[in-house]
Every structure is written in structure tokens, then in C-alpha cells.
N, C-alpha and C. Protein backbone atom coordinates (compact mmCIF):
# COMPACT_ATOMS: atom_id res chain seq x y z
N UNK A 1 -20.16 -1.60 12.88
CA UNK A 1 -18.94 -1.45 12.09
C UNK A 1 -18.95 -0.05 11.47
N UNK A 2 -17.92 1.07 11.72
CA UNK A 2 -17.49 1.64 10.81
C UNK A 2 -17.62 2.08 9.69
N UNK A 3 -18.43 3.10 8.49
CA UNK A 3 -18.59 3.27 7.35
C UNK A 3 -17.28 3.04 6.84
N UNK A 4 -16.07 3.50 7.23
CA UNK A 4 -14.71 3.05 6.51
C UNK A 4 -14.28 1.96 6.65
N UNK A 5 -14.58 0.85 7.60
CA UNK A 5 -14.31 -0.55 8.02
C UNK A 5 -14.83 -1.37 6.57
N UNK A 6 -16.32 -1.09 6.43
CA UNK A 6 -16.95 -1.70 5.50
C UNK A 6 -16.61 -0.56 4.28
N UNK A 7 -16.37 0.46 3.81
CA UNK A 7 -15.37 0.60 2.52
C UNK A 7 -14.39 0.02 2.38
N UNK A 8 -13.53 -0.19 3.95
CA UNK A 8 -11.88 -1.29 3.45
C UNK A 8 -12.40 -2.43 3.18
N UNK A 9 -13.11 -3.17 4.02
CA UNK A 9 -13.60 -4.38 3.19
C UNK A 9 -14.31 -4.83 1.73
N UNK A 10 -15.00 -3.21 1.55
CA UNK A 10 -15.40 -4.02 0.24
C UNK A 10 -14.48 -3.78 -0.86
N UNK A 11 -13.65 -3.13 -0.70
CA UNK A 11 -12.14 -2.99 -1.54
C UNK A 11 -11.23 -4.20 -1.90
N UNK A 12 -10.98 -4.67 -0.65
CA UNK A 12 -10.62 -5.61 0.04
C UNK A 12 -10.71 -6.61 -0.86
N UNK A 13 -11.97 -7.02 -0.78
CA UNK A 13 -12.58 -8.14 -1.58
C UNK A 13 -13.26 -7.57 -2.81
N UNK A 14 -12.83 -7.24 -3.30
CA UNK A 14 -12.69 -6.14 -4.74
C UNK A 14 -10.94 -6.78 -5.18
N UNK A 15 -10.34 -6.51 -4.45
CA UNK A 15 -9.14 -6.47 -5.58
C UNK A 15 -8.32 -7.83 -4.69
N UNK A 16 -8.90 -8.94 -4.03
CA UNK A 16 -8.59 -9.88 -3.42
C UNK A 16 -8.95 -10.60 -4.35
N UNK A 17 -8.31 -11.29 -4.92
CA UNK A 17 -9.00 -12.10 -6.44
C UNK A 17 -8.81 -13.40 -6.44
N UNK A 18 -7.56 -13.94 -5.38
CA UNK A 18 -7.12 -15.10 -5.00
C UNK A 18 -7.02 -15.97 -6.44
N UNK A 19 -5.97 -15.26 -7.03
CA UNK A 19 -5.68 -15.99 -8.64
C UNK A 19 -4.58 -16.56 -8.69
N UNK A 20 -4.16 -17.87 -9.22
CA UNK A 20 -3.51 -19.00 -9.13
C UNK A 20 -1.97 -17.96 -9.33
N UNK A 21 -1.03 -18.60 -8.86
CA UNK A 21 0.18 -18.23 -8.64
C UNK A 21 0.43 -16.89 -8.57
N UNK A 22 -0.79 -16.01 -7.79
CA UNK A 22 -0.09 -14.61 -7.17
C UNK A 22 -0.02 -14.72 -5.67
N UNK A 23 0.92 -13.51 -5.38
CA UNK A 23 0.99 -13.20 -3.77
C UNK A 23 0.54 -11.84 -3.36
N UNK A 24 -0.04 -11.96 -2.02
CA UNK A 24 -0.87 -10.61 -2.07
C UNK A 24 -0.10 -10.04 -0.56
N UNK A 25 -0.25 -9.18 -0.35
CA UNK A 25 -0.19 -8.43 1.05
C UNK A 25 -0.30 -6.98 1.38
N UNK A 26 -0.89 -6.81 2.46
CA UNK A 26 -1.51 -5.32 2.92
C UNK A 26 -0.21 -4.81 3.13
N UNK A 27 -0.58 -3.30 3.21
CA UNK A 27 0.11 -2.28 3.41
C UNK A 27 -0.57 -1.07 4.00
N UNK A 28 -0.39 -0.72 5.18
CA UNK A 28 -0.77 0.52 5.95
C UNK A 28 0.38 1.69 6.18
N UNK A 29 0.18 2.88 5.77
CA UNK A 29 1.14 4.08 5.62
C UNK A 29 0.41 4.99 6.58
N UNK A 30 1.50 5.30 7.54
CA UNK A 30 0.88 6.73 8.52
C UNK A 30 1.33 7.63 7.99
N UNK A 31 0.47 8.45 7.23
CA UNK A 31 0.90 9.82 6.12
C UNK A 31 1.00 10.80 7.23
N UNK A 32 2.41 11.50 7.52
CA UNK A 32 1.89 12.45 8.01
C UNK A 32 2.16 13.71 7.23
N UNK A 33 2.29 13.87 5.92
CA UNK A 33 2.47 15.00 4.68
C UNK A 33 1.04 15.35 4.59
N UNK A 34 -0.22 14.27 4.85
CA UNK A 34 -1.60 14.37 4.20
C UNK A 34 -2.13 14.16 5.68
N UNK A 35 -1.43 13.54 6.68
CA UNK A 35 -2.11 13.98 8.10
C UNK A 35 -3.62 12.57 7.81
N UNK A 36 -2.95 11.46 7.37
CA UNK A 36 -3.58 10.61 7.05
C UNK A 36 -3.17 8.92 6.99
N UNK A 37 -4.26 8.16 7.27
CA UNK A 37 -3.61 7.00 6.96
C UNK A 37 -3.99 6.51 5.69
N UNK A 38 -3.28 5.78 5.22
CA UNK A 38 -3.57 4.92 3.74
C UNK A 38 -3.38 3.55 3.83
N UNK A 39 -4.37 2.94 2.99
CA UNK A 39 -4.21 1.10 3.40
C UNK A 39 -4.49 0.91 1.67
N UNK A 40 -3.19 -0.13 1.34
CA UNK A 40 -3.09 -0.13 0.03
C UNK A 40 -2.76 -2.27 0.11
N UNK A 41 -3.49 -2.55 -0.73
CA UNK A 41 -3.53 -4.25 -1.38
C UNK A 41 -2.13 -4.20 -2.43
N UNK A 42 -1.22 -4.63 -1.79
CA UNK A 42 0.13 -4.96 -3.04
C UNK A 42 -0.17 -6.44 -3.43
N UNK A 43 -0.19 -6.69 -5.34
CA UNK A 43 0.09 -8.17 -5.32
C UNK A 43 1.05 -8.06 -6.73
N UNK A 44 1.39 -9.64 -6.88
CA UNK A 44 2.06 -9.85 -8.18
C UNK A 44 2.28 -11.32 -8.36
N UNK A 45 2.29 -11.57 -9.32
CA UNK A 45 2.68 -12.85 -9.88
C UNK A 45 3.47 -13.18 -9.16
N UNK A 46 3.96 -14.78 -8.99
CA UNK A 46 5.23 -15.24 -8.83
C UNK A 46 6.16 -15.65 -9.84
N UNK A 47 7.53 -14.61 -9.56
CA UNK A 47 8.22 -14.94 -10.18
C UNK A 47 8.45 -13.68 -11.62
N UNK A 48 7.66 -12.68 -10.98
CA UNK A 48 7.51 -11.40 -11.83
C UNK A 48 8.28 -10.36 -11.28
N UNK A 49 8.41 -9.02 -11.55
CA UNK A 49 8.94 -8.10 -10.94
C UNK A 49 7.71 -6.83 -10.82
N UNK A 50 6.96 -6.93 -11.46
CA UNK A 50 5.83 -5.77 -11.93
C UNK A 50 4.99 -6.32 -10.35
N UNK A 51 4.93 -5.37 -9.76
CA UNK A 51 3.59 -5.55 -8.62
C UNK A 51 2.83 -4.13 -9.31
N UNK A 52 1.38 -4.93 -8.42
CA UNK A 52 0.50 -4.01 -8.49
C UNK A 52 -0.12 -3.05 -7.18
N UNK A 53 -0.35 -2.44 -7.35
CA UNK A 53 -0.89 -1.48 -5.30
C UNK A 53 -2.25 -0.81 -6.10
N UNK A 54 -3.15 -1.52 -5.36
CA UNK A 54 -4.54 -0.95 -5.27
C UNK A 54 -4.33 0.18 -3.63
N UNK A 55 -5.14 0.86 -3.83
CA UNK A 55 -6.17 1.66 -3.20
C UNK A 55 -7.17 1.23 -2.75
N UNK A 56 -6.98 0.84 -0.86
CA UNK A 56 -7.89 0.20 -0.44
C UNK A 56 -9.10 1.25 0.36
N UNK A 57 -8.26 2.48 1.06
CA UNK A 57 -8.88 3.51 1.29
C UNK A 57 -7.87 4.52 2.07
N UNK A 58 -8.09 5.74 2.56
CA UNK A 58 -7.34 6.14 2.79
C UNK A 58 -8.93 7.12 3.64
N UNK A 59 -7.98 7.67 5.13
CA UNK A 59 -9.02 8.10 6.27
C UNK A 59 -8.31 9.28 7.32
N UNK A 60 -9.08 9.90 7.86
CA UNK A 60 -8.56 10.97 8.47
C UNK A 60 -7.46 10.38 9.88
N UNK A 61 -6.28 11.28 10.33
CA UNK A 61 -5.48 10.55 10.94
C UNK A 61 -6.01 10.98 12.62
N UNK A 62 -6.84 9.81 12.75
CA UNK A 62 -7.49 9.90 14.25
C UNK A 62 -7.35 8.61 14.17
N UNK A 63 -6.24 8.33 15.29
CA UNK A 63 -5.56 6.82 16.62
C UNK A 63 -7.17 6.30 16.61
N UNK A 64 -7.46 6.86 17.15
CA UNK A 64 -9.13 5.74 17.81
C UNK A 64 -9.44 4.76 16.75
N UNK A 65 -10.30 5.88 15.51
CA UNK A 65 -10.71 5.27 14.89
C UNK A 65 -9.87 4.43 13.83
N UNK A 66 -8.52 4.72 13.82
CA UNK A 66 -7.67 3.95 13.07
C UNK A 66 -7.51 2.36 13.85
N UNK A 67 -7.51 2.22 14.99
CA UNK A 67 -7.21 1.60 15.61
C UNK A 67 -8.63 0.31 15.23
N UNK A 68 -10.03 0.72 15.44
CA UNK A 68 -10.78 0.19 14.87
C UNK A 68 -11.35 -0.25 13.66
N UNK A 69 -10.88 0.10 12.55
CA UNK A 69 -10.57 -0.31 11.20
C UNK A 69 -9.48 -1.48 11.25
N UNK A 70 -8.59 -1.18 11.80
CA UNK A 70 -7.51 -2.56 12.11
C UNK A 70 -8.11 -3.39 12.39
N UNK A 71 -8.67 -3.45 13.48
CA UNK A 71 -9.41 -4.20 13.82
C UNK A 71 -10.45 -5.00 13.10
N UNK A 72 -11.22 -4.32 12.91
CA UNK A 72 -12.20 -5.17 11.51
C UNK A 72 -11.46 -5.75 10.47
N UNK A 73 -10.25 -4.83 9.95
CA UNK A 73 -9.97 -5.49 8.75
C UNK A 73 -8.69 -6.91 9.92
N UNK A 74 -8.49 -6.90 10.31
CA UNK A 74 -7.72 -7.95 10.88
C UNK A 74 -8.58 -9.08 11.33
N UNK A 75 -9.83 -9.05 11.43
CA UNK A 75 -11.20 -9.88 11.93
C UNK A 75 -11.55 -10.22 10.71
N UNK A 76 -11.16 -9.12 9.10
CA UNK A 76 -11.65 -9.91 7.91
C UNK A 76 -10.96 -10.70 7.44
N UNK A 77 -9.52 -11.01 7.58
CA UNK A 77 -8.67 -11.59 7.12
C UNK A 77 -7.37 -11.52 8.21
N UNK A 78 -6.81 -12.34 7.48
CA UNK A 78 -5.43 -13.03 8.36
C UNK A 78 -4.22 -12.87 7.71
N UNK A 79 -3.85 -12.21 6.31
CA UNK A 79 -3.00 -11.49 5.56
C UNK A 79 -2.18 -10.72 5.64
N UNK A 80 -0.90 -11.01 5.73
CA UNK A 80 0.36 -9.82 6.63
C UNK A 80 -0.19 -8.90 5.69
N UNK A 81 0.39 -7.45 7.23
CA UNK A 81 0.27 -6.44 7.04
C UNK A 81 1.43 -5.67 7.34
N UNK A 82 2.16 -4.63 6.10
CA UNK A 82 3.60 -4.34 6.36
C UNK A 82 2.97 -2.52 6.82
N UNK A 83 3.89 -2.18 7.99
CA UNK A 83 3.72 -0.81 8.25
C UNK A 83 4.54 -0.13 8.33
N UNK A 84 3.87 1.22 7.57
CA UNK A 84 5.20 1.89 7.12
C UNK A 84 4.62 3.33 7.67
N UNK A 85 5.48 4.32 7.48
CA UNK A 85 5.54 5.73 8.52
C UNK A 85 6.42 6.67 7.45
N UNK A 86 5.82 7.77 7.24
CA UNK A 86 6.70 8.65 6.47
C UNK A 86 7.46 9.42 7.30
N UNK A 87 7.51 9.70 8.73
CA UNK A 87 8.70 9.99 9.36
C UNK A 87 9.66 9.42 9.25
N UNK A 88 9.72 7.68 8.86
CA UNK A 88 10.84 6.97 8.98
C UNK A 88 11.00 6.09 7.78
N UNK A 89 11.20 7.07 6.63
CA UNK A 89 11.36 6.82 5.22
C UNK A 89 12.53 5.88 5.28
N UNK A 90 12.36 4.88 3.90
CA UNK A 90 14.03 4.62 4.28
C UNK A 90 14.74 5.07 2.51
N UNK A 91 16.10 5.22 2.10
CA UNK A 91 16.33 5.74 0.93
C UNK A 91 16.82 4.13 0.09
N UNK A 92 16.39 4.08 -0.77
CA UNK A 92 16.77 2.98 -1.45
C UNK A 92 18.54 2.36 -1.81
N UNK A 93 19.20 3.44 -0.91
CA UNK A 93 20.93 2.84 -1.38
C UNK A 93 21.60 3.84 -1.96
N UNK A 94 20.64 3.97 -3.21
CA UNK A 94 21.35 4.87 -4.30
C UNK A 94 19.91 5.24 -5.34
N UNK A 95 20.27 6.64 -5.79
CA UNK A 95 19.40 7.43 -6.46
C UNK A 95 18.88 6.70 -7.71
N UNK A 96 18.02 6.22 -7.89
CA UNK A 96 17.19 5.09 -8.56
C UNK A 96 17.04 6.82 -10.04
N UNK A 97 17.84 6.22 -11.46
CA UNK A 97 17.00 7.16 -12.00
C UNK A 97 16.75 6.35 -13.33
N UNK A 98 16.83 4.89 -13.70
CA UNK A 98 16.09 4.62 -14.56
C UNK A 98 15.60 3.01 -13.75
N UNK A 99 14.30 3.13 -14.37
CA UNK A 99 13.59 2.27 -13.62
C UNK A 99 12.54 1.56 -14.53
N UNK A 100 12.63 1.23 -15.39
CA UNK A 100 11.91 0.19 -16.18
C UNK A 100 10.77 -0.97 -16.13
N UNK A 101 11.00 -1.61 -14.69
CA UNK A 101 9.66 -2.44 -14.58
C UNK A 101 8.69 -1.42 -13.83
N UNK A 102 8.91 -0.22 -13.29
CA UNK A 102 8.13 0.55 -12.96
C UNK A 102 6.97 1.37 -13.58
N UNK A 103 7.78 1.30 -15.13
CA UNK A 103 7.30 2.58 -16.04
C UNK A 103 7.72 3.62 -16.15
N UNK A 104 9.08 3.69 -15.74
CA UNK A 104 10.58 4.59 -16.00
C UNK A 104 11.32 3.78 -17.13
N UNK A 105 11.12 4.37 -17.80
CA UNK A 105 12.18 3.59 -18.91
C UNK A 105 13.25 4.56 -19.64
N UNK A 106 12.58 5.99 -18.80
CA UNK A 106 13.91 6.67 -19.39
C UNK A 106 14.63 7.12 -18.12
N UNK A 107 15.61 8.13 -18.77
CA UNK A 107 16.42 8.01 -16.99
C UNK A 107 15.64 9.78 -16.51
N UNK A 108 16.13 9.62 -15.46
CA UNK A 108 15.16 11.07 -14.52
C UNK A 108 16.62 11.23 -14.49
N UNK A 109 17.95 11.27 -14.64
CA UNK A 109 19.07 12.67 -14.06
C UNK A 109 18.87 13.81 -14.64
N UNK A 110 18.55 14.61 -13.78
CA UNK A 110 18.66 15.94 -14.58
C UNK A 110 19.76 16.42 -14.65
N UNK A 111 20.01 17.09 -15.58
CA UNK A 111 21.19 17.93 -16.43
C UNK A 111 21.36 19.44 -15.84
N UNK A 112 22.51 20.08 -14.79
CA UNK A 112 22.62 20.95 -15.01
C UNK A 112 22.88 22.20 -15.85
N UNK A 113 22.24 23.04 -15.96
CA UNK A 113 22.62 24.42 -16.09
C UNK A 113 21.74 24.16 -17.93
């Protein structure tokens, strides 16, 4: 196995806490700004709006060995995994500028001139 296989796993089961009425699910990002992949643990209560995103690891962007980390971590668990690509951002609708369950509680428009 992989030195990064067994860092995603012990992350993994680090912030896998399996605590009564939360929901958890992976997240893999093909960075290509950082020329990297990132694998991040989203969870939250049910019935909350506040999620949380751990940092499961993040690795140089080489197919092979990405491909084999999947692998292990898909052999460690059975937990959807949502994939996402910063070539193919998507925009939320409309310009989000106060955002409150985030930790925006004030507004971001900036003011010309």
C-alpha cells in the first residue's frame, strides 16, 4: 500500500466518528490551479445547515498513482464519493455575498469608487 493510501486512511478514520444522527461523505477535487488532487471528509448533523470538510490529504497530480489511492480508499470503505474538477466549476445562480451559516455574516459587496 501506498504511503498516501495509508495517510488517507488514517485520516479517514480520524475524522470518521460514526456519531448518532450525522451524515458523512467523501469528496475528491482534481485541482488543476495546484496541479493536484484533494480528498476532503464532508459531514453534518441531520437536519443542520453548518457542514464540516476535514482534510483528508491532498497529493501530487499523477493518474497512476491517483488511481491507486482510489482504490485502497474504496477497498476501505463503501461511502459515496462526489467528484468534482475545477475546470468544470459550477456558479451558484447568483453572487452569494452574505452568508451566515458559513461564517459570513457580513455582506462581501464591494462598494465602488
Amino acid at each position: 500500500m501506498l504511503a498516501e493510501s495509508r495517510q488517507l486512511i488514517e485520516n479517514f478514520d480520524k475524522y470518521f466518528l460514526r456519531k448518532y444522527q450525522w451524515q458523512y461523505h467523501l469528496m475528491i477535487v482534481d485541482n488543476h490551479y495546484y496541479d493536484c488532487y484533494g480528498f476532503f471528509m464532508q459531514a453534518h448533523r441531520s437536519g443542520e445547515k453548518l457542514h464540516y470538510s476535514y482534510d483528508l490529504l491532498e497529493m501530487a497530480h499523477d493518474p497512476k498513482q491517483y488511481q491507486q489511492v482510489l482504490t485502497d480508499l474504496r477497498n476501505h470503505t463503501k461511502m459515496r464519493i462526489e467528484f468534482r474538477d475545477t475546470h468544470k466549476l459550477v456558479h451558484p445562480g447568483q453572487d452569494i455575498v452574505k452568508d451566515v451559516v458559513h461564517g459570513h455574516g457580513h455582506s462581501t459587496v464591494y462598494h465602488q469608487g
